[in-house]
Protein backbone atom coordinates (compact mmCIF):
# COMPACT_ATOMS: atom_id res chain seq x y z
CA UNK A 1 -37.50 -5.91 48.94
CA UNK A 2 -39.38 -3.21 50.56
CA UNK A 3 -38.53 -3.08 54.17
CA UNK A 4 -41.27 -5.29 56.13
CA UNK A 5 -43.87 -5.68 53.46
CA UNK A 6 -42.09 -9.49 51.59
CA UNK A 7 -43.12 -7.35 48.21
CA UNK A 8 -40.61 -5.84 45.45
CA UNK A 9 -40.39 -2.06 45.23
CA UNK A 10 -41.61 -0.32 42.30
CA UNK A 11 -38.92 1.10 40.08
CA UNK A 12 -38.94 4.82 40.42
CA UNK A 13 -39.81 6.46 36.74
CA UNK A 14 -38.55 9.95 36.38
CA UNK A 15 -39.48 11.54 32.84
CA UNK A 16 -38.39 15.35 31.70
CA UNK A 17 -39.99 17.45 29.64
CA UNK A 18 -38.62 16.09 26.06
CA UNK A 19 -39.11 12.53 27.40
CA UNK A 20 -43.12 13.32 28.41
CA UNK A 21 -43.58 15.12 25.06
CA UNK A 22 -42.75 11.76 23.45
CA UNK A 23 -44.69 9.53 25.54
CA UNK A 24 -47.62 11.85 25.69
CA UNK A 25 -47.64 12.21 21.38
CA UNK A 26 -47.73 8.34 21.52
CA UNK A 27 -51.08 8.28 23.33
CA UNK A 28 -52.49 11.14 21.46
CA UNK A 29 -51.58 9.26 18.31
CA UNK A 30 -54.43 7.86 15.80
CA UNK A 31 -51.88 5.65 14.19
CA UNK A 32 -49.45 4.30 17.09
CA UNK A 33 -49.93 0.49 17.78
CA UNK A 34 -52.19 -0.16 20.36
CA UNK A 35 -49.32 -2.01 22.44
CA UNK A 36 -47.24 1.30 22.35
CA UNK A 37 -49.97 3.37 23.56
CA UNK A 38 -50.60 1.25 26.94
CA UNK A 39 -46.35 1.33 27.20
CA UNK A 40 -46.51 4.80 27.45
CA UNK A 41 -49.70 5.65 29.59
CA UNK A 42 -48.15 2.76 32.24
CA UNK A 43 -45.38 5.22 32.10
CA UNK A 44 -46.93 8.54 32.35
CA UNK A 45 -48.98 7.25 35.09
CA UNK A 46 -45.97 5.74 36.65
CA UNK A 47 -44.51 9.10 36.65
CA UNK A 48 -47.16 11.23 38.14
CA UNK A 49 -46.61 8.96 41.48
CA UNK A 50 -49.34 6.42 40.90
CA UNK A 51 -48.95 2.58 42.60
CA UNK A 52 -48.68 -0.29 40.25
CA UNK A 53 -52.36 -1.63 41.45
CA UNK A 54 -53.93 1.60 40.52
CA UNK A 55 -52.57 1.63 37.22
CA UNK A 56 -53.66 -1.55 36.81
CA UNK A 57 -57.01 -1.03 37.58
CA UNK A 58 -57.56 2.09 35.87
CA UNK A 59 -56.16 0.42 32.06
CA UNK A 60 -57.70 -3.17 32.82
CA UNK A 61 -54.32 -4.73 32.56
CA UNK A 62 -52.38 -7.08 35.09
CA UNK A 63 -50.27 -5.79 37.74
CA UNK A 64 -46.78 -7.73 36.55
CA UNK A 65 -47.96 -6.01 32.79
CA UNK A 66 -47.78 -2.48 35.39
CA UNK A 67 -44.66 -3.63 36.75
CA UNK A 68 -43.06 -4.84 33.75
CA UNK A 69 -42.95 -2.17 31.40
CA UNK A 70 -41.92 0.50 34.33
CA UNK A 71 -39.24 -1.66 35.51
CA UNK A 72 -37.94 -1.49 31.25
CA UNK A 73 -38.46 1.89 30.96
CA UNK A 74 -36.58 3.04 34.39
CA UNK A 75 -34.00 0.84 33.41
CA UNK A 76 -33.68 1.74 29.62
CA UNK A 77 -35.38 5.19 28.53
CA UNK A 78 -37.46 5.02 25.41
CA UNK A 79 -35.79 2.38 24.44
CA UNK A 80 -37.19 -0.20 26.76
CA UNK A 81 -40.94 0.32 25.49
CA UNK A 82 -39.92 -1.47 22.14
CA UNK A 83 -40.49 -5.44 21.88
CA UNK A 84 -37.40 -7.38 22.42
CA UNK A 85 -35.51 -9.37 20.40
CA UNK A 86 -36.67 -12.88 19.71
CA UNK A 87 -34.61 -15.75 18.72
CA UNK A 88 -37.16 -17.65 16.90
CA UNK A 89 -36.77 -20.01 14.08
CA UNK A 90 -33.38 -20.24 12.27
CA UNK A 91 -34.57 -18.35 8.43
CA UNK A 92 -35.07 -21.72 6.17
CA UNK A 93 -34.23 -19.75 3.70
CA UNK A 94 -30.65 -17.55 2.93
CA UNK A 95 -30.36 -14.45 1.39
CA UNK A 96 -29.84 -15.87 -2.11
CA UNK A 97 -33.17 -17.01 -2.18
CA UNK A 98 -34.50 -14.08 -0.71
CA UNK A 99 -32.48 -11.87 -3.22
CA UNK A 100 -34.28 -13.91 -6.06
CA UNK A 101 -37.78 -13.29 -4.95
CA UNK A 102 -37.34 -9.68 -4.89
CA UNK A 103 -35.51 -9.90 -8.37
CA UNK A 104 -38.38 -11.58 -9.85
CA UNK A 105 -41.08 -9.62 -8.30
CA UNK A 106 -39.08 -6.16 -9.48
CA UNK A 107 -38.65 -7.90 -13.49
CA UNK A 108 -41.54 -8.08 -15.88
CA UNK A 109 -43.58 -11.28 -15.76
CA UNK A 110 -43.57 -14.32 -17.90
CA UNK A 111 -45.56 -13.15 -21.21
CA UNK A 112 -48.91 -13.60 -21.27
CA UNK A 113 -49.03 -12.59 -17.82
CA UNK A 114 -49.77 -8.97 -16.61
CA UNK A 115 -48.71 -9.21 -13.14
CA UNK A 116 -46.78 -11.55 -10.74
CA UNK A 117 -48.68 -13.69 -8.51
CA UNK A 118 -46.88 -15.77 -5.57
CA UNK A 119 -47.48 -19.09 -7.15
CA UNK A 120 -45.21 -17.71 -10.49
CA UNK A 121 -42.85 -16.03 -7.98
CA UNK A 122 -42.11 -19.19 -6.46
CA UNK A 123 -42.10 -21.38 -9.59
CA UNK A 124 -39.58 -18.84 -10.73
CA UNK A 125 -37.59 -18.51 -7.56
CA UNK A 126 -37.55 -22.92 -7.80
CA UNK A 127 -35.75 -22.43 -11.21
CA UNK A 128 -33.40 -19.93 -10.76
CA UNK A 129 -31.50 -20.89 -7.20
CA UNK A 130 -33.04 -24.32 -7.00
CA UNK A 131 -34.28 -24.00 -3.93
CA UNK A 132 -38.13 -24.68 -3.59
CA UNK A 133 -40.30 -22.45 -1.81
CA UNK A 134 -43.62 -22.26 -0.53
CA UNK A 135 -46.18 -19.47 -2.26
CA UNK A 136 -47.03 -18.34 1.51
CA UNK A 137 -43.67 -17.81 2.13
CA UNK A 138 -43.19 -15.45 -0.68
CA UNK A 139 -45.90 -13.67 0.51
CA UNK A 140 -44.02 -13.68 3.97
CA UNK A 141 -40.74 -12.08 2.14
CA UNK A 142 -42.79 -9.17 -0.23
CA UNK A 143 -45.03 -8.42 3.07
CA UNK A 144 -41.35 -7.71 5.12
CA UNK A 145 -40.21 -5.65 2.24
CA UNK A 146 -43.38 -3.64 1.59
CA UNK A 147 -43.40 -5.10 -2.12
CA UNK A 148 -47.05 -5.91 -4.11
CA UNK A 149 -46.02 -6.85 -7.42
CA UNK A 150 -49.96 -7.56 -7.95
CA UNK A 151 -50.56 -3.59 -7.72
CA UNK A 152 -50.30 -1.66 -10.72
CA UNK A 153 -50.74 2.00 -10.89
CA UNK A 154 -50.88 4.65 -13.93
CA UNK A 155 -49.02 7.86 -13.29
CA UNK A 156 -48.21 10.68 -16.36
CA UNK A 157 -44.65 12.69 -15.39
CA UNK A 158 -45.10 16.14 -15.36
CA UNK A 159 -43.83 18.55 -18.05
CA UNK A 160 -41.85 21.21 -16.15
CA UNK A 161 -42.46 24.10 -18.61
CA UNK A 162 -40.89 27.07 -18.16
CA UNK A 163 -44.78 28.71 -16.97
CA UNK A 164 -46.02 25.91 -14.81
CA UNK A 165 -46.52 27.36 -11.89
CA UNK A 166 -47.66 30.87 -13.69
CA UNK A 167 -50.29 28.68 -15.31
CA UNK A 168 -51.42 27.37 -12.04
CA UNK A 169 -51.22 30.53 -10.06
CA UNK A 170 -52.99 32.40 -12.95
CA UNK A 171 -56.15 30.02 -12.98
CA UNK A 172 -56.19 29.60 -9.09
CA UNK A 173 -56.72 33.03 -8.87
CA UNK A 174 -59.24 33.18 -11.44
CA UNK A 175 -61.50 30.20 -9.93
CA UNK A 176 -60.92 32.45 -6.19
CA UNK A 177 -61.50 35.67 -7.48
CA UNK A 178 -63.03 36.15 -10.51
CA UNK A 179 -63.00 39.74 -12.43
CA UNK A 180 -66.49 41.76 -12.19
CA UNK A 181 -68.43 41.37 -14.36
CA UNK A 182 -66.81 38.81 -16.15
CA UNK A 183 -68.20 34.80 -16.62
CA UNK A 184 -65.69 32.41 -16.16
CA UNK A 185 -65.92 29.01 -17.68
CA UNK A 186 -64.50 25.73 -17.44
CA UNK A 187 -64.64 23.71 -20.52
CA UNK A 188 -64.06 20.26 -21.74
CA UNK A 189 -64.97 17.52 -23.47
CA UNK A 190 -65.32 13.75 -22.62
CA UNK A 191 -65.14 10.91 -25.06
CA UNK A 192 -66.33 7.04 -25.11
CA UNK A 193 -68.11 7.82 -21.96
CA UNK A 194 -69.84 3.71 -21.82
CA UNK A 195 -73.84 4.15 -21.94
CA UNK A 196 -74.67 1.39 -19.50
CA UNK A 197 -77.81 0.50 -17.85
CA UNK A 198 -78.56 -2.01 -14.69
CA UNK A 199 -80.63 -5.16 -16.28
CA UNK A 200 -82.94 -5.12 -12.85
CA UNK A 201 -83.55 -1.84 -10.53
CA UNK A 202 -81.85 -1.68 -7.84
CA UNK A 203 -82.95 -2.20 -3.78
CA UNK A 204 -82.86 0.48 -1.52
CA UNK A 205 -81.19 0.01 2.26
CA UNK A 206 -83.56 -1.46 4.65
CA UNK A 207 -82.23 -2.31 8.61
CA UNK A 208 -79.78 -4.95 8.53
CA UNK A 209 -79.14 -4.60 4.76
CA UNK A 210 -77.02 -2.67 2.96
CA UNK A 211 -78.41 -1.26 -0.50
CA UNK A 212 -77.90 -3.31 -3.45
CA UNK A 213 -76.91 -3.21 -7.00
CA UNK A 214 -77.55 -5.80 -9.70
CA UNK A 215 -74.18 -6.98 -11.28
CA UNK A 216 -75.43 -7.28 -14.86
CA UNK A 217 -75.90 -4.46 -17.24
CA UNK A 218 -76.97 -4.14 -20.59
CA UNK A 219 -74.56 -1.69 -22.75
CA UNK A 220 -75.97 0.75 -25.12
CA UNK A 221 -72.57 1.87 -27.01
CA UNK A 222 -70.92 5.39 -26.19
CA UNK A 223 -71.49 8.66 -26.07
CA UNK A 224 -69.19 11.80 -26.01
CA UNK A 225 -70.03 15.23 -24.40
CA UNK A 226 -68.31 18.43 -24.57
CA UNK A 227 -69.94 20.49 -21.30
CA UNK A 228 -69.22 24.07 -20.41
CA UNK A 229 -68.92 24.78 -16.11
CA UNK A 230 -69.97 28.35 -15.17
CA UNK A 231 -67.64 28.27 -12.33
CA UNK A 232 -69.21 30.95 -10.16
CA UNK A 233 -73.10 29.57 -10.16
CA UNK A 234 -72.02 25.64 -10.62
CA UNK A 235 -74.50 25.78 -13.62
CA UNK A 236 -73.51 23.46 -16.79
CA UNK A 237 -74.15 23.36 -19.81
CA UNK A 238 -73.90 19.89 -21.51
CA UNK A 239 -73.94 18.57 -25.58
CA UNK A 240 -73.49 15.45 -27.10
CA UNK A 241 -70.93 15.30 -29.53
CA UNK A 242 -70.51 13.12 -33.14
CA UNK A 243 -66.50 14.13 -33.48
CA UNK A 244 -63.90 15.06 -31.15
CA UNK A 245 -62.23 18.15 -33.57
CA UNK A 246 -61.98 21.76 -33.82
CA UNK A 247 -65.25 22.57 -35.99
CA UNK A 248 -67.22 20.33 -33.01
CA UNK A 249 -65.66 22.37 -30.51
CA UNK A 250 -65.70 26.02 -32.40
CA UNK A 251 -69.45 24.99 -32.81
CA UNK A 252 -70.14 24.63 -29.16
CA UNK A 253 -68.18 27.89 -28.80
CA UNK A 254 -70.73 29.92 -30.94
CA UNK A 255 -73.69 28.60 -28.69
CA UNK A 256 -71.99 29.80 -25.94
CA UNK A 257 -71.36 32.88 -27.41
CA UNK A 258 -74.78 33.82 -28.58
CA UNK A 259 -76.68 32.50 -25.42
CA UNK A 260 -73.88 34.73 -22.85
CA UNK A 261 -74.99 38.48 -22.58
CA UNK A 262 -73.33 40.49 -25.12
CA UNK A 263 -71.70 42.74 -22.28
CA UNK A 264 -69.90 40.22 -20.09
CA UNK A 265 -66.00 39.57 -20.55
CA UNK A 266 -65.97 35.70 -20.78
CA UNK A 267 -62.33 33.83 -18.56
CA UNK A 268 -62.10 30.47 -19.97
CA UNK A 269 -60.33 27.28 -18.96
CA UNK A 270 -58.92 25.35 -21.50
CA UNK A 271 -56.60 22.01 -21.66
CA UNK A 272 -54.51 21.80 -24.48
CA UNK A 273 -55.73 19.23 -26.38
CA UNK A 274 -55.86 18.77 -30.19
CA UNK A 275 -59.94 20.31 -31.00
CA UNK A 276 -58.58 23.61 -28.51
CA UNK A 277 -54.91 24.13 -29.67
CA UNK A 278 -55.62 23.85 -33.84
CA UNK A 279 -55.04 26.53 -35.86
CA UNK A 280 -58.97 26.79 -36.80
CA UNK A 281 -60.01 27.39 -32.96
CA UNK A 282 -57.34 29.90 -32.81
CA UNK A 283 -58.93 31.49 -35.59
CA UNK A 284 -62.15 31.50 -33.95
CA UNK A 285 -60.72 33.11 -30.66
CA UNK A 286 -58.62 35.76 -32.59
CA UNK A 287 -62.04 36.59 -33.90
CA UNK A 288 -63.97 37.12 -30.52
CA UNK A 289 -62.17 39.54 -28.68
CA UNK A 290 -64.20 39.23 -25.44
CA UNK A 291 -63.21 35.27 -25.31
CA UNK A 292 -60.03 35.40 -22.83
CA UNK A 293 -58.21 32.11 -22.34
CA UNK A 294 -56.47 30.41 -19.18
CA UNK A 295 -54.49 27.25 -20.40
CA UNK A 296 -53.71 24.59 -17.77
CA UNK A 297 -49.72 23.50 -18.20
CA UNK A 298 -49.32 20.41 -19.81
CA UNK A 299 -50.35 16.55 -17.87
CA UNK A 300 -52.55 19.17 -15.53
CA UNK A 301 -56.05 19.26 -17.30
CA UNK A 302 -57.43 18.18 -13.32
CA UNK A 303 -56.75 21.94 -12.69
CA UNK A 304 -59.67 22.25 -14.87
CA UNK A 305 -63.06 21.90 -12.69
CA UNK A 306 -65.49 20.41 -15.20
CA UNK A 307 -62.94 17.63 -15.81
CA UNK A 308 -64.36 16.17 -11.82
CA UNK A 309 -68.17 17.25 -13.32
CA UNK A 310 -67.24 14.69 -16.14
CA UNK A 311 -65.62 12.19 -13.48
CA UNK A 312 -69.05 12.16 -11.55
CA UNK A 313 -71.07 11.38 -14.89
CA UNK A 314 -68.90 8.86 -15.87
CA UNK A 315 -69.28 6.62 -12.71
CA UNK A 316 -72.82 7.66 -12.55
CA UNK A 317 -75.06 4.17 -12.09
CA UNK A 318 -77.02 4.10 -15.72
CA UNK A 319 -74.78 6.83 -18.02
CA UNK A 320 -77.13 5.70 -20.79
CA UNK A 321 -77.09 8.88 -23.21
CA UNK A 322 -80.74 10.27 -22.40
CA UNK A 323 -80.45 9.54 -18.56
CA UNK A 324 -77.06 10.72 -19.05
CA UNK A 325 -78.20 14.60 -20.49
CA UNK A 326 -80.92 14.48 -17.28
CA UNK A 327 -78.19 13.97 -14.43
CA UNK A 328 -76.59 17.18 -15.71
């Protein structure tokens, strides 16, 4: 007790340098939990000399919320800021059950299914251990491990070859410095792009209300492009296509080739797929001597820039084939 005033004294908090550097990256964080961040500014403030009712005051909190958390951390460190053990609840369930949830979740589903849900999780924990188990409390166990059997991504491993990162170097510096004089393209081409079109327009934003979108859409087939990025000027130059193969794409070539001035050096940027790497495109490049290719390694065709020109056309609202050509 402090002498003559019937009240508890305030546990002295003493920080160093290291210690303040912590506590002070905690409140500067964007991602520490909100808890955390009071923890630490209780402490900080506790530190520079302030009383428990002016820290109080100044974060909104209660004083024994002051007095708590400097009492833990002048009696712990660091340490003390963390939530304490709880007893809680016995676990209903052992680790044999727990085990099989993760097994299950880990293992292909039960043909025709695509993906696990935590009704089939539990159905299959119930026949494997015998132990029944609630769908919510599968949910409980995949949330504590960080598993989501229900998300699927696609991924493509990369082919090391031998020039990877020659190939990449070679075309970054191309794209940030391009020779002078030269045109430097960027071309690809983009099958089974879906020609849809909204059955209603759609409603611009008005206060209160976002902008909608009608759900139904009338489909108009497909349509395939092959488009040609000038990567300096952002201009493109865009064809619809009959046949992904190397006569389409030698075609589009010789367009390019006659509209380009006669004195310019073309740099092009080529994936290797099948219309770009056959033996009658080689022929056709052998042939124009002022054509100078840049092939993206292998599984990397994003390092080519009119594959995210493509990208944007695809999601576009109404890629129907003549609105399609006028977006371009």
């Amino acid at each position: 007790m402090a002498e003559g005033s019937g009240r508890c004294a305030a546990a002295a908090v003493v920080v160093d340098e290291e210690v303040r550097g912590v506590l002070e990256r905690i409140v500067s964080s964007t991602k520490a939990q909100v808890r955390q961040v009071l923890r630490a500014r209780i402490v900080l403030a506790a530190a520079d000399g302030v009383g428990n009712a002016a820290i109080a005051r100044r974060l909104a909190v209660s004083v024994h919320t002051v007095r708590k958390w400097r009492g833990r951390f002048a009696g712990l460190g660091l340490a003390g800021l963390k939530d304490a053990a709880r007893s809680g609840r016995p676990r209903r369930y052992d680790d044999l059950v727990r085990v099989a949830v993760v097994a299950a979740a880990t293992s292909a589903p039960p043909v025709p299914a695509a993906t696990w849900t935590h009704v089939s999780i539990a159905a299959q924990v119930a026949g494997t251990v015998f132990a029944p188990i609630s769908a919510s409390q599968v949910g409980r166990i995949l949330a504590d491990l960080d598993l989501k059997p229900h998300k699927v991504r696609g991924w493509l491993t990369r082919r090391d070859t031998p020039d990877f990162w020659e190939r990449v170097k070679d075309i970054c510096e191309l794209y940030r410095n391009p020779p002078t004089g030269a045109i430097v393209l960027s071309i690809d081409e983009k099958t089974a792009i879906q020609a849809r079109e909204r059955r209603y327009p759609s409603q611009h934003v008005r206060p209160g209300r976002a902008a909608r979108h009608e759900f139904e859409y009338r489909r108009h087939g497909t349509a395939s492009i092959v488009a040609a990025l000038e990567v300096t000027t952002g201009q493109t130059l865009i064809e619809t296509i009959e046949r992904n193969n190397a006569a389409t794409f030698t075609a589009f070539l010789d367009r390019l080739d006659r509209l380009l001035p006669r004195d310019k050096e073309i740099h092009v940027v080529l994936d290797n797929g099948s219309s770009r790497t056959a033996k009658h495109t080689k022929e056709w490049l052998a042939a124009h001597q002022r054509w100078h290719i840049h092939w993206t390694p292998p599984h990397a065709s994003w390092l080519n820039q009119v594959v995210r020109h493509e990208s944007r056309l695809r999601r576009a609202d109404s890629p129907k084939e003549d609105r399609l050509m006028s977006k371009v």
